[in-house]
N, C-alpha and C. Protein backbone atom coordinates (compact mmCIF):
# COMPACT_ATOMS: atom_id res chain seq x y z
N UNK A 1 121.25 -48.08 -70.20
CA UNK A 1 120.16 -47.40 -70.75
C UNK A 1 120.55 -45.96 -71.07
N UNK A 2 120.10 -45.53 -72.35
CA UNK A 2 120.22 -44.43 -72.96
C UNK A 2 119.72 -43.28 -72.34
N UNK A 3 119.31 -42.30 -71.53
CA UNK A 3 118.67 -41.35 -71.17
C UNK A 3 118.44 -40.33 -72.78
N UNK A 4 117.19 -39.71 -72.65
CA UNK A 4 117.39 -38.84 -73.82
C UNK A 4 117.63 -37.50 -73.05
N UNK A 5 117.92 -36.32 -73.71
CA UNK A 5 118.64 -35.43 -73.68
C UNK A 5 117.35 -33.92 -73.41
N UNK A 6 117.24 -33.76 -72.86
CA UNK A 6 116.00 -32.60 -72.86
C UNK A 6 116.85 -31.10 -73.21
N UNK A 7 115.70 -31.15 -74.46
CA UNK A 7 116.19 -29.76 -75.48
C UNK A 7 115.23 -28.73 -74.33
N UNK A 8 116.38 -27.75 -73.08
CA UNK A 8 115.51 -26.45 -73.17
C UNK A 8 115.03 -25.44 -74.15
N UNK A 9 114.01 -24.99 -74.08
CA UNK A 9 113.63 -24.10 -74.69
C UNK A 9 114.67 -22.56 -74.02
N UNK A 10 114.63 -21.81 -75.76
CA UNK A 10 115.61 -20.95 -75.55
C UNK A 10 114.44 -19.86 -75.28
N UNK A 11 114.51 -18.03 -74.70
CA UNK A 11 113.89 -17.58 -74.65
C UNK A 11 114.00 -16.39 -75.79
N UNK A 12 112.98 -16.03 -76.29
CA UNK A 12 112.94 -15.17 -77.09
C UNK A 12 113.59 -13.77 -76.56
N UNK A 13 114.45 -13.29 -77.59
CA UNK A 13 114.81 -11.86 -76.75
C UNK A 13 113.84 -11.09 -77.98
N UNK A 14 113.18 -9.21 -77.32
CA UNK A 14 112.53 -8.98 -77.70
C UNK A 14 112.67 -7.53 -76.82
N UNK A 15 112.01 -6.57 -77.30
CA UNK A 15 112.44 -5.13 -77.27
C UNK A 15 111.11 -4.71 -76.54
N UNK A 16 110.94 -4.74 -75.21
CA UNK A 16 109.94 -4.29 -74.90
C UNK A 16 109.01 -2.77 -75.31
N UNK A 17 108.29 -2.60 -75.86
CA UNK A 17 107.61 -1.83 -76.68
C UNK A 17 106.85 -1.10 -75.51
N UNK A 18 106.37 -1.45 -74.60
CA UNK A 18 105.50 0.02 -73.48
C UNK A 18 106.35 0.82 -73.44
N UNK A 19 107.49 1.11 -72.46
CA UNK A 19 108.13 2.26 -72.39
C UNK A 19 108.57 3.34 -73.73
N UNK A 20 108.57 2.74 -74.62
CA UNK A 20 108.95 3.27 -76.13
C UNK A 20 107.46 3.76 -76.24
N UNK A 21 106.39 3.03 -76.60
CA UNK A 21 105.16 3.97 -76.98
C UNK A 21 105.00 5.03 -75.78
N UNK A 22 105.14 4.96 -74.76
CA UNK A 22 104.73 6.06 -73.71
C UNK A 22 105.61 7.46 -73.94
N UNK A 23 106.81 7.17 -74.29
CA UNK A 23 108.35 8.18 -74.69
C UNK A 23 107.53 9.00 -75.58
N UNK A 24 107.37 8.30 -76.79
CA UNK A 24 106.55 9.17 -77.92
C UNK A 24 105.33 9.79 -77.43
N UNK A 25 104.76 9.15 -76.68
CA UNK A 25 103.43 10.24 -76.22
C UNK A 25 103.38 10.99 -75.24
N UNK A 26 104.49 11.36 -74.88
CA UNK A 26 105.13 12.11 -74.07
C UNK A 26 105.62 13.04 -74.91
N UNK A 27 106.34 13.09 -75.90
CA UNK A 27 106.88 13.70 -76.83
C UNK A 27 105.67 14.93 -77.59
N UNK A 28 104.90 13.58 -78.05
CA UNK A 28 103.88 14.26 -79.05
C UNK A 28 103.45 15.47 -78.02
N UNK A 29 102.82 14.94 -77.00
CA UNK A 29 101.96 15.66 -75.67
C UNK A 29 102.83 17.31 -75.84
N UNK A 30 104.17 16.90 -75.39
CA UNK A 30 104.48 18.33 -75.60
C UNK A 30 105.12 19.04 -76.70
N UNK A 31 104.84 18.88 -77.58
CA UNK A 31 105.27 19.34 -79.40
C UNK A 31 103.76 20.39 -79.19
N UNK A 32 103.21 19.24 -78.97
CA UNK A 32 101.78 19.95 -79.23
C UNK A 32 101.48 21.23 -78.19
N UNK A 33 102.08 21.28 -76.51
CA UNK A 33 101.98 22.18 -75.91
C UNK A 33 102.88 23.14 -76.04
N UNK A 34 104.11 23.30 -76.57
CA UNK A 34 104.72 24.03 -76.63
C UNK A 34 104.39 25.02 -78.18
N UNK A 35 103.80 24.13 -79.09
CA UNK A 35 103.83 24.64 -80.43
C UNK A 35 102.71 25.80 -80.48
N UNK A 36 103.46 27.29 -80.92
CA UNK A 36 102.33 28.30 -80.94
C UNK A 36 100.97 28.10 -82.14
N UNK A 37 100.04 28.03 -81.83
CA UNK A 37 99.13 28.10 -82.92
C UNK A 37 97.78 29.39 -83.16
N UNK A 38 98.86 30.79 -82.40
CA UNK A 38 98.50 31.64 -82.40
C UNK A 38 98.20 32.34 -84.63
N UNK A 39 97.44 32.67 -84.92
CA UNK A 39 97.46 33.27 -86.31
C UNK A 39 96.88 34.53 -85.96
N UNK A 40 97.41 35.47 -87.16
CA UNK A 40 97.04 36.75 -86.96
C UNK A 40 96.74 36.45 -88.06
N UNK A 41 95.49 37.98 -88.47
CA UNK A 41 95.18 37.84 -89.88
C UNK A 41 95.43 39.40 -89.99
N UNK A 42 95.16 39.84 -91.64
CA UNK A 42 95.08 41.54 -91.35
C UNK A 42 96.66 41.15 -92.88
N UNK A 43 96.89 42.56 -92.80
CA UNK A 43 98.05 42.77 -94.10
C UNK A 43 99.45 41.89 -93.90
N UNK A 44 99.79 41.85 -94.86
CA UNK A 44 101.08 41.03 -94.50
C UNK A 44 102.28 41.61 -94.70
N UNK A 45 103.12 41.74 -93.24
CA UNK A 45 103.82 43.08 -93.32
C UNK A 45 105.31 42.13 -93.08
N UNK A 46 106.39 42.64 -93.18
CA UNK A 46 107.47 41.64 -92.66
C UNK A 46 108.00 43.07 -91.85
N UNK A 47 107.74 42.64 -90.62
CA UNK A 47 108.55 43.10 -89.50
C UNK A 47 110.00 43.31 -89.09
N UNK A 48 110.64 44.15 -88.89
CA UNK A 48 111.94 44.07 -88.72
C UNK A 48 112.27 43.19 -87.25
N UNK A 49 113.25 42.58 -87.65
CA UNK A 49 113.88 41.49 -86.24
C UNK A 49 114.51 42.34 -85.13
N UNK A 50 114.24 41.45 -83.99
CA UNK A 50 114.89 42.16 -82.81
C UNK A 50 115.26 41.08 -81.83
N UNK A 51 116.44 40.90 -80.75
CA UNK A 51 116.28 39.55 -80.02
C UNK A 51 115.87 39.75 -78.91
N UNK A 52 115.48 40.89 -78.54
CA UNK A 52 114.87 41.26 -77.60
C UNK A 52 113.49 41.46 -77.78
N UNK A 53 113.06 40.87 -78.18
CA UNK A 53 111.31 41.13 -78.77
C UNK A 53 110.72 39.75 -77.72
N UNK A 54 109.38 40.39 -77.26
CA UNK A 54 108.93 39.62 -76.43
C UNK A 54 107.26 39.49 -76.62
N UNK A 55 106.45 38.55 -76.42
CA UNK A 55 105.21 38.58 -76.99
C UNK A 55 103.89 39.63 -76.03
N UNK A 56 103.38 40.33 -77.05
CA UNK A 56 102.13 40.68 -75.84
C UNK A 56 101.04 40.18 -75.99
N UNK A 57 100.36 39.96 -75.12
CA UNK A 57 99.50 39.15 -74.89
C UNK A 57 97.70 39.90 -74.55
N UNK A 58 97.84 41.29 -74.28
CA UNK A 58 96.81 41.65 -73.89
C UNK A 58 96.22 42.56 -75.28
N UNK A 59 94.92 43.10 -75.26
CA UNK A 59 94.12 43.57 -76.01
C UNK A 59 94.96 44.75 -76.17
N UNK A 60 94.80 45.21 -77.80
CA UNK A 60 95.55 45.92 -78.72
C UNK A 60 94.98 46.32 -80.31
N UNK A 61 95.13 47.72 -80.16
CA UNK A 61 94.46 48.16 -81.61
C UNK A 61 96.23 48.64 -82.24
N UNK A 62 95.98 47.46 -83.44
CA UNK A 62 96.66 47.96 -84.26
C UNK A 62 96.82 48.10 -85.89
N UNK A 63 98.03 48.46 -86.16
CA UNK A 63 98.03 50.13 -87.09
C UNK A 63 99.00 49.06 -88.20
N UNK A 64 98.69 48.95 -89.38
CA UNK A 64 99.58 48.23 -89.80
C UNK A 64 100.35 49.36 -90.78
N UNK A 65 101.56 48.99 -91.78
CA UNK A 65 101.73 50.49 -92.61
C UNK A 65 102.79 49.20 -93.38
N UNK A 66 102.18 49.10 -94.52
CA UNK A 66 102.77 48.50 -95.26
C UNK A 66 104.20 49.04 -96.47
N UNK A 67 104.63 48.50 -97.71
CA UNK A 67 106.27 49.21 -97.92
C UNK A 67 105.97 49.96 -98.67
N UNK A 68 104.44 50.10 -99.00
CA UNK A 68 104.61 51.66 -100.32
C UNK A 68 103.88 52.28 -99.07
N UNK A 69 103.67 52.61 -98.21
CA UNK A 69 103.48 53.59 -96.82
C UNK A 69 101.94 53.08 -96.48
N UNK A 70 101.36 52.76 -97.15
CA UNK A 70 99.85 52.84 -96.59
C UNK A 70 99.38 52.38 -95.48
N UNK A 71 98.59 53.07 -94.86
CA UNK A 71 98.42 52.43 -93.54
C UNK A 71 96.70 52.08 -93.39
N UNK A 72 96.65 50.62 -92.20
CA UNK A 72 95.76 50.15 -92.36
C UNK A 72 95.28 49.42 -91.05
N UNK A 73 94.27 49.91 -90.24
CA UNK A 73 93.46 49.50 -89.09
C UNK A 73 92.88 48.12 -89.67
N UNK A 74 93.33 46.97 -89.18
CA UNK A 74 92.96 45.43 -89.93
C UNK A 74 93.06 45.50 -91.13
N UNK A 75 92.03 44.78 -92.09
CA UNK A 75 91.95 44.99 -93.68
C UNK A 75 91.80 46.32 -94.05
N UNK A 76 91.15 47.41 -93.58
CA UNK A 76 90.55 48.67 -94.00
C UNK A 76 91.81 49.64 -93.77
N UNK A 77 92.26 50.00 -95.62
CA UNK A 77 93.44 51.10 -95.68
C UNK A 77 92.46 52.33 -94.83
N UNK A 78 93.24 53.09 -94.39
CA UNK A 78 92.96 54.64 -94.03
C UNK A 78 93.86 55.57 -94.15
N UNK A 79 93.71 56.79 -94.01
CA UNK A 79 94.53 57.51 -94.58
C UNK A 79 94.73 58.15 -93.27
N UNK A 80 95.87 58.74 -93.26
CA UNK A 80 96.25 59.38 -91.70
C UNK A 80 95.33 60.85 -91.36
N UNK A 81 94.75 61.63 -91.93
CA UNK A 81 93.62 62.12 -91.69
C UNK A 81 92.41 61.37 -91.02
N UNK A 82 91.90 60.45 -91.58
CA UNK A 82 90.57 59.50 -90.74
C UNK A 82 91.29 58.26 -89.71
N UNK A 83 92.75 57.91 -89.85
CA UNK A 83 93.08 57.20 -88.89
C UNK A 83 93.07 58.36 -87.07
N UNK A 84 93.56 59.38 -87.41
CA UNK A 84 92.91 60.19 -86.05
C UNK A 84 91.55 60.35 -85.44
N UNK A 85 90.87 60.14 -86.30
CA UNK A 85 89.51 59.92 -85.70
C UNK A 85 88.67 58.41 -85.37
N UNK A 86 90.04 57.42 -86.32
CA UNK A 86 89.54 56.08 -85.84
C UNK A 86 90.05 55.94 -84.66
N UNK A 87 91.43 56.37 -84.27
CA UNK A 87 91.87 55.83 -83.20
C UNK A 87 91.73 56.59 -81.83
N UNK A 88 91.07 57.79 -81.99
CA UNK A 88 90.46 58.77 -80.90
C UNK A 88 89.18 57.79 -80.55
N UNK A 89 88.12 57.58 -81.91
CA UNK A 89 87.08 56.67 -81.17
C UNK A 89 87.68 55.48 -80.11
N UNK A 90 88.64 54.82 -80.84
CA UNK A 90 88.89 53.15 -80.27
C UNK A 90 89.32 53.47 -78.91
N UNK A 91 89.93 54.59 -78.41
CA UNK A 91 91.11 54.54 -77.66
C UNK A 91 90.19 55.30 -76.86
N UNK A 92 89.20 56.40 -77.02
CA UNK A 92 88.08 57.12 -76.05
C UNK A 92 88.82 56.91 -75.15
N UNK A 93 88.24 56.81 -73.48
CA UNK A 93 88.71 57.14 -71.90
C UNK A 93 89.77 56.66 -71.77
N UNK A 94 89.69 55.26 -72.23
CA UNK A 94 90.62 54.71 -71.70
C UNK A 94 92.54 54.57 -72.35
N UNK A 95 92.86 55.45 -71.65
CA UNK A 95 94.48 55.82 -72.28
C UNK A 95 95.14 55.07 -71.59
N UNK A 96 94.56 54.14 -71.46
CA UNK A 96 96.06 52.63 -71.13
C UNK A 96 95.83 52.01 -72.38
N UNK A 97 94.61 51.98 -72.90
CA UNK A 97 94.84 50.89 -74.14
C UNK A 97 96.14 51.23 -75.41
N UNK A 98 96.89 50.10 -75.48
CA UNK A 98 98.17 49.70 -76.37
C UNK A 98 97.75 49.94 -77.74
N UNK A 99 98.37 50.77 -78.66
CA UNK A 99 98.33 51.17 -79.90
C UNK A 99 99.67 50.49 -80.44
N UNK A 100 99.48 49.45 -81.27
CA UNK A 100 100.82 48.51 -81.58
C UNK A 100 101.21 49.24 -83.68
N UNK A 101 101.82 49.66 -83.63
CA UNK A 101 102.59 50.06 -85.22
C UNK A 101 103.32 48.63 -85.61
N UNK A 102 102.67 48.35 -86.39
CA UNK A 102 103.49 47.08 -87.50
C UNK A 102 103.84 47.34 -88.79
N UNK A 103 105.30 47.87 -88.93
CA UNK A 103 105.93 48.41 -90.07
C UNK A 103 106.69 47.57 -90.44
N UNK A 104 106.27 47.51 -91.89
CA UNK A 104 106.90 46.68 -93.04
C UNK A 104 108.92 47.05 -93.10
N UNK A 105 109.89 46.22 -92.76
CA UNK A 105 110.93 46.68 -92.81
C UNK A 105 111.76 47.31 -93.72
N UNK A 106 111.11 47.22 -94.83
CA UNK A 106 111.36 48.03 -95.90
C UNK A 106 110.83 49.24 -96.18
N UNK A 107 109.77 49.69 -94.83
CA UNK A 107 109.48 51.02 -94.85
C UNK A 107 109.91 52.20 -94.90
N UNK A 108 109.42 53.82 -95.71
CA UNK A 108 110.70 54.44 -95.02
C UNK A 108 110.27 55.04 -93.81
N UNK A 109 111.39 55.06 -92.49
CA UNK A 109 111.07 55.40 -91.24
C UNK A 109 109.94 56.33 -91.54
N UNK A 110 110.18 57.89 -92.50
CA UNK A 110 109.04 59.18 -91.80
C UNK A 110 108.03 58.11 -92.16
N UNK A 111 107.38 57.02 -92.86
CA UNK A 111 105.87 56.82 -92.49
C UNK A 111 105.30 56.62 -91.32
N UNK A 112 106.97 55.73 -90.77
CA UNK A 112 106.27 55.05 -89.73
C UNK A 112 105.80 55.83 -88.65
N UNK A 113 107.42 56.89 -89.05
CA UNK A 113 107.11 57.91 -87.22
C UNK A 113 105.39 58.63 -87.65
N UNK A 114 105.34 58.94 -88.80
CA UNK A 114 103.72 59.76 -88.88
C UNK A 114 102.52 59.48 -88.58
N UNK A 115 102.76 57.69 -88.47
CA UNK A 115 101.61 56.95 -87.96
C UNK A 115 101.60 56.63 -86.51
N UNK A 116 103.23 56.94 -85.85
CA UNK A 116 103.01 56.94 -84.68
C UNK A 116 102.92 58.81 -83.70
N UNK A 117 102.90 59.44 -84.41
CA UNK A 117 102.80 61.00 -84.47
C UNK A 117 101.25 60.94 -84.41
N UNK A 118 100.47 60.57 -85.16
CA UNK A 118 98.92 60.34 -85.28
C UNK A 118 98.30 59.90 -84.00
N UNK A 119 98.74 58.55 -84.18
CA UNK A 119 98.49 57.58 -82.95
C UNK A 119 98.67 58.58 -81.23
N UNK A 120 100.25 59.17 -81.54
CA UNK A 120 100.26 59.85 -79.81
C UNK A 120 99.18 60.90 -80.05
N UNK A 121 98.70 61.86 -80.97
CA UNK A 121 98.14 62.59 -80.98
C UNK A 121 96.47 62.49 -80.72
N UNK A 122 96.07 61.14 -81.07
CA UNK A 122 94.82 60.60 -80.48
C UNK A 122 94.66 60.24 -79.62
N UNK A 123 95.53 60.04 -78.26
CA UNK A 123 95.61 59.79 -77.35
C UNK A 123 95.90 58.79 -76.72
N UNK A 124 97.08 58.19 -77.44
CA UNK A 124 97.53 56.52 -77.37
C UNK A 124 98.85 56.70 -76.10
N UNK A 125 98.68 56.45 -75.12
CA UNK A 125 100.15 56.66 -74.35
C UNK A 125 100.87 55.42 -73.92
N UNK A 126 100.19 54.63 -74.62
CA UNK A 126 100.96 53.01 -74.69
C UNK A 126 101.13 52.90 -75.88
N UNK A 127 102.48 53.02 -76.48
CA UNK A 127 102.65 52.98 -78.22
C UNK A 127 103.59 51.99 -77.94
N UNK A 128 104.06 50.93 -79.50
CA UNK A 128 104.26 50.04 -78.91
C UNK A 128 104.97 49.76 -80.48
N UNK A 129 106.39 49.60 -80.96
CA UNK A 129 106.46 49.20 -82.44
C UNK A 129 106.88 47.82 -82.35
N UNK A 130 106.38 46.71 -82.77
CA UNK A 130 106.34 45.35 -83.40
C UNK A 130 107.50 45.17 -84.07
N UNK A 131 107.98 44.02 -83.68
CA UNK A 131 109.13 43.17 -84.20
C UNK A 131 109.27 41.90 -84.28
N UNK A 132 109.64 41.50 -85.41
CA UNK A 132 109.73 39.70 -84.89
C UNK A 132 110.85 39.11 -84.24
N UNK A 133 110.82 38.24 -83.68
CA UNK A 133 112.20 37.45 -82.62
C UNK A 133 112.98 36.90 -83.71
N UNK A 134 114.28 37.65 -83.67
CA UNK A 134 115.54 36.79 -84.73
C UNK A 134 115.67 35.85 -83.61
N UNK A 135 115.93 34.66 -84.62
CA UNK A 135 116.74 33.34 -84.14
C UNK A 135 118.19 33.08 -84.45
């Protein structure tokens, strides 16, 4: 007598897919925590680079001075005559508050020092000039 022959079944090979979707959402998770989505608004100045530039984080009135010199408290140009009296109001008692200068790198230096000449003269003793982080 013949016996018949029993066909095992073979097993599927196959790429288990949990650990792979969890990798990516792990991934995404921190793209998303690490990614700054800080925006500033106000003039658009290009900052000179520095690699020593580090972020600040606390409350700050600042002075922007764009490449034909003008200078400007947020959107509103002022002229360095009424910027002494804007920044005497802002800065009143309290002389810890940070006066940050954001000069266009194509500026020429005397604007910048005049806006920071202004600034110490209103009573800013935290002056502070802005740079962006070279990579």
């Amino acid at each position: 007598m013949i016996l018949p022959v029993k066909q095992r079944k073979r097993k599927k090979a196959g790429i288990p897919l949990t650990p792979l979707i969890d990798i990516v959402f792990l991934l995404l998770i921190y793209f998303l925590l690490t990614t700054n989505f800080l925006v500033e608004e106000g003039i658009k100045v290009n900052l000179p680079a520095a690699k020593a530039a580090a972020p600040q984080m606390n409350t700050e009135i600042i002075v922007c001075v764009n490449r034909q010199g003008k200078t400007f408290i947020g959107d509103q140009e002022v002229s360095l005559a009424a910027l002494f009296g804007l920044l005497n109001a802002k800065i009143g008692t309290c002389k810890d508050q940070r006066v940050v200068v954001k000069a266009d790198r194509e500026v020429v230096l005397d604007a910048a020092v005049k806006v920071m000449d202004v600034a110490r003269a209103a009573g800013a003793e935290r002056l502070l000039l802005a740079t962006e982080r070279e990579f």
